[in-house]
Protein backbone atom coordinates (compact mmCIF):
# COMPACT_ATOMS: atom_id res chain seq x y z
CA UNK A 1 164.47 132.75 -39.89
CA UNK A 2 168.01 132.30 -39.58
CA UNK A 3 169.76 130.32 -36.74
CA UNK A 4 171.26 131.86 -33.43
CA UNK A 5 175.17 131.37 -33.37
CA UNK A 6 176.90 132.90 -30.59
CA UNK A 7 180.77 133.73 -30.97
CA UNK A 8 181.41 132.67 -27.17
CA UNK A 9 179.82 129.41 -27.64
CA UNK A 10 183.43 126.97 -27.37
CA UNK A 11 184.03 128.97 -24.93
CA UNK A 12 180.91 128.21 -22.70
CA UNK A 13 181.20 124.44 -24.34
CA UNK A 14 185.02 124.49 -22.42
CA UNK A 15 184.29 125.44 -19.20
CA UNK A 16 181.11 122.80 -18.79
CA UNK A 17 184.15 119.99 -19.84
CA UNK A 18 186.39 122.06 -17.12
CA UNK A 19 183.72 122.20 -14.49
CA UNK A 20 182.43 118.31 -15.32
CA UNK A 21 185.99 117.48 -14.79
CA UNK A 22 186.90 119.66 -11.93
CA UNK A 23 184.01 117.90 -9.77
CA UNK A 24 185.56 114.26 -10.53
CA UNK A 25 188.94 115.22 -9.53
CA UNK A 26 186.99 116.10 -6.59
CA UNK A 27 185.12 112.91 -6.38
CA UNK A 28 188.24 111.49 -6.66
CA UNK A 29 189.80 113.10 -3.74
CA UNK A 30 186.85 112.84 -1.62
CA UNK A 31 186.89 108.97 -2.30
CA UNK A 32 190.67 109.06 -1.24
CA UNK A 33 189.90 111.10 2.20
CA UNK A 34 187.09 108.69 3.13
CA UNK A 35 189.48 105.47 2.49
CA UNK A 36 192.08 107.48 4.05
CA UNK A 37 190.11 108.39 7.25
CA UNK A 38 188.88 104.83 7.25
CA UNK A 39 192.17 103.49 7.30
CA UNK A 40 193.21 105.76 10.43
CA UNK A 41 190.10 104.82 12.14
CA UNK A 42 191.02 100.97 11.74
CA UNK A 43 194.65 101.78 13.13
CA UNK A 44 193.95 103.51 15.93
CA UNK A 45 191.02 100.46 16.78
CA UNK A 46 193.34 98.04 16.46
CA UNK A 47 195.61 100.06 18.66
CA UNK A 48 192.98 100.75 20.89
CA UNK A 49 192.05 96.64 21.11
CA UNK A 50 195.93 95.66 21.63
CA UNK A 51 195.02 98.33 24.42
CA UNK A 52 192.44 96.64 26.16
CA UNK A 53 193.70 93.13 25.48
CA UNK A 54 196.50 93.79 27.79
CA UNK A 55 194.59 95.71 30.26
CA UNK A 56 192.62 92.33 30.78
CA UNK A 57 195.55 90.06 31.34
CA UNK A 58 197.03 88.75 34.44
CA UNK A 59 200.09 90.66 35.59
CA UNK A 60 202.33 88.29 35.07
CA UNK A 61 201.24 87.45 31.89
CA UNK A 62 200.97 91.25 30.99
CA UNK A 63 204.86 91.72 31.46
CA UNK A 64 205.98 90.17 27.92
CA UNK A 65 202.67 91.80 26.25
CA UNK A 66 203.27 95.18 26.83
CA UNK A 67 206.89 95.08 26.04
CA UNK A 68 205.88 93.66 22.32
CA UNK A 69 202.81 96.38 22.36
CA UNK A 70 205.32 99.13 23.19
CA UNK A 71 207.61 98.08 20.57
CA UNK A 72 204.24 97.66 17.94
CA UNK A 73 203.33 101.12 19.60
CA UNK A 74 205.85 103.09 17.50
CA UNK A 75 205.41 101.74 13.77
CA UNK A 76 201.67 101.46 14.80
CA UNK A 77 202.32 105.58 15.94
CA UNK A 78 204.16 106.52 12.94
CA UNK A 79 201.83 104.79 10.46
CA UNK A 80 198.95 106.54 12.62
CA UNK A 81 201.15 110.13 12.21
CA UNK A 82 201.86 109.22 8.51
CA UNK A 83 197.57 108.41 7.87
CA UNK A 84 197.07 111.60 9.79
CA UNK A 85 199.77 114.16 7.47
CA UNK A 86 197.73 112.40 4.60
CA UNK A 87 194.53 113.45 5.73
CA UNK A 88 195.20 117.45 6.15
CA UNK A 89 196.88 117.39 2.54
CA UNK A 90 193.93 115.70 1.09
CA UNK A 91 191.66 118.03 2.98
CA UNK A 92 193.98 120.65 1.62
CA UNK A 93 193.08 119.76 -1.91
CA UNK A 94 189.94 119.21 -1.53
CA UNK A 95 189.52 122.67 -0.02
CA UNK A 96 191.60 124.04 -3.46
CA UNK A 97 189.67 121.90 -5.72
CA UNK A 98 186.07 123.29 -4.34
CA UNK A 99 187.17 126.58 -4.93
CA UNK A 100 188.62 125.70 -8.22
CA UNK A 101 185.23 124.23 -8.80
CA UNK A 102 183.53 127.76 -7.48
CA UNK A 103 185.51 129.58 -9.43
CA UNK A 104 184.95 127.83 -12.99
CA UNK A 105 181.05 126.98 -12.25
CA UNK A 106 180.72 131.22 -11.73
CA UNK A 107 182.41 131.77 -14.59
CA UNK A 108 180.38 129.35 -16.92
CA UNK A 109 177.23 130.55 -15.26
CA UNK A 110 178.14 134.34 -16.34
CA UNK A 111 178.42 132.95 -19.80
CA UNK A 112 175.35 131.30 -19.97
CA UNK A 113 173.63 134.30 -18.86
CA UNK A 114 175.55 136.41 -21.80
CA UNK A 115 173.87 133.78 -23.93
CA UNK A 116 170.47 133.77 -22.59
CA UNK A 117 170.66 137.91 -23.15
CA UNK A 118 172.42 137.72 -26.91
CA UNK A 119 169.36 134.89 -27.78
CA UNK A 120 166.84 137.12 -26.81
CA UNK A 121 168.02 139.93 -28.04
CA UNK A 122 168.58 137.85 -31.35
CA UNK A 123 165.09 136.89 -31.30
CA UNK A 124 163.74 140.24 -30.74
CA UNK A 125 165.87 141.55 -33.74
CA UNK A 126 164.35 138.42 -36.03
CA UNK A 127 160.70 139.26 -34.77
CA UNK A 128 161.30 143.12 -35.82
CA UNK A 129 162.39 142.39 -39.08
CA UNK A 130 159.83 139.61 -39.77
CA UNK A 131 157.20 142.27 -38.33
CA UNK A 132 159.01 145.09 -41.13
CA UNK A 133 158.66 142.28 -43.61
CA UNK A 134 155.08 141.62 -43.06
CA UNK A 135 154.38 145.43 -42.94
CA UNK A 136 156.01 145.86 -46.36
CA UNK A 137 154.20 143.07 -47.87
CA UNK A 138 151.13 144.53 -46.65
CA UNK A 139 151.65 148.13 -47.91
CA UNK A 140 152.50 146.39 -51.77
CA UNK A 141 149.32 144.38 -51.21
CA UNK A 142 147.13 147.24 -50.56
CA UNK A 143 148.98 149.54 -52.92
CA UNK A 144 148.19 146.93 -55.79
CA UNK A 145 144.58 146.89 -54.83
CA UNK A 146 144.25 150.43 -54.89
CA UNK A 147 145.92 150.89 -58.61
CA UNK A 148 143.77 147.97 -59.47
CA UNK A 149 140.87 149.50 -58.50
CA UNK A 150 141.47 152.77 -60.86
């Protein structure tokens, strides 16, 4: 019996490498929104402590501490603004990149399904002409016993 090729084969073989390296991009991205979000999260707790640390202090001691925490306020805003921008354009791609990922896994699962259908049907056409082989060999067979037995 000969061997199944199928013509779309590099193409199916293409879109597995695409889709295997669409979903580390995405990995990659992820990983990069979680260190990002953990980063904001530390900012605004050390913000929030600074906060708190000044709440606690005597009033006349609190004078010259919040003056220096209102002028940490603003880099500590702007980096907090900054960590925040970065977090809706990573979302951003991530959001692209799952559809991306959609898009391609859809595609190589319609392909795989042509293949599953052109293998069967390959098989089917193999089994007929084994079966029309077999039939043949049996009509010589009996022929030849029949002439024989003249």
């Amino acid at each position: 019996m000969k061997r199944f090729v199928w013509r779309l084969q590099r193409i199916l073989d293409l879109k597995t490498k695409k889709e295997q390296k669409v979903r580390s991009e995405l990995l990659e991205l992820t990983e990069k929104l979680a260190e990002t979000r953990s980063l904001l999260l530390m900012q605004q707790r050390i913000l929030k402590n600074i906060i708190d640390s000044v709440a606690v202090e005597k009033p006349e001691s609190r004078l010259c501490k919040q003056e220096f925490f209102l002028k940490y306020s603003k880099t500590s805003d702007e980096r907090i603004r900054k960590l925040k921008e970065k977090i809706n354009a990573l979302e951003q791609q991530q959001k692209e990149k799952i559809a991306e990922l959609a898009k391609v896994r859809r595609f190589k699962e319609g392909l795989e399904k042509l293949r599953a259908e052109a293998k069967t049907k390959f098989i089917k056409e193999q089994e007929k002409l084994e079966q029309k082989e077999l039939d043949e060999m049996a009509s010589i067979s009996f022929a030849r016993n029949m002439i024989l037995q003249e």
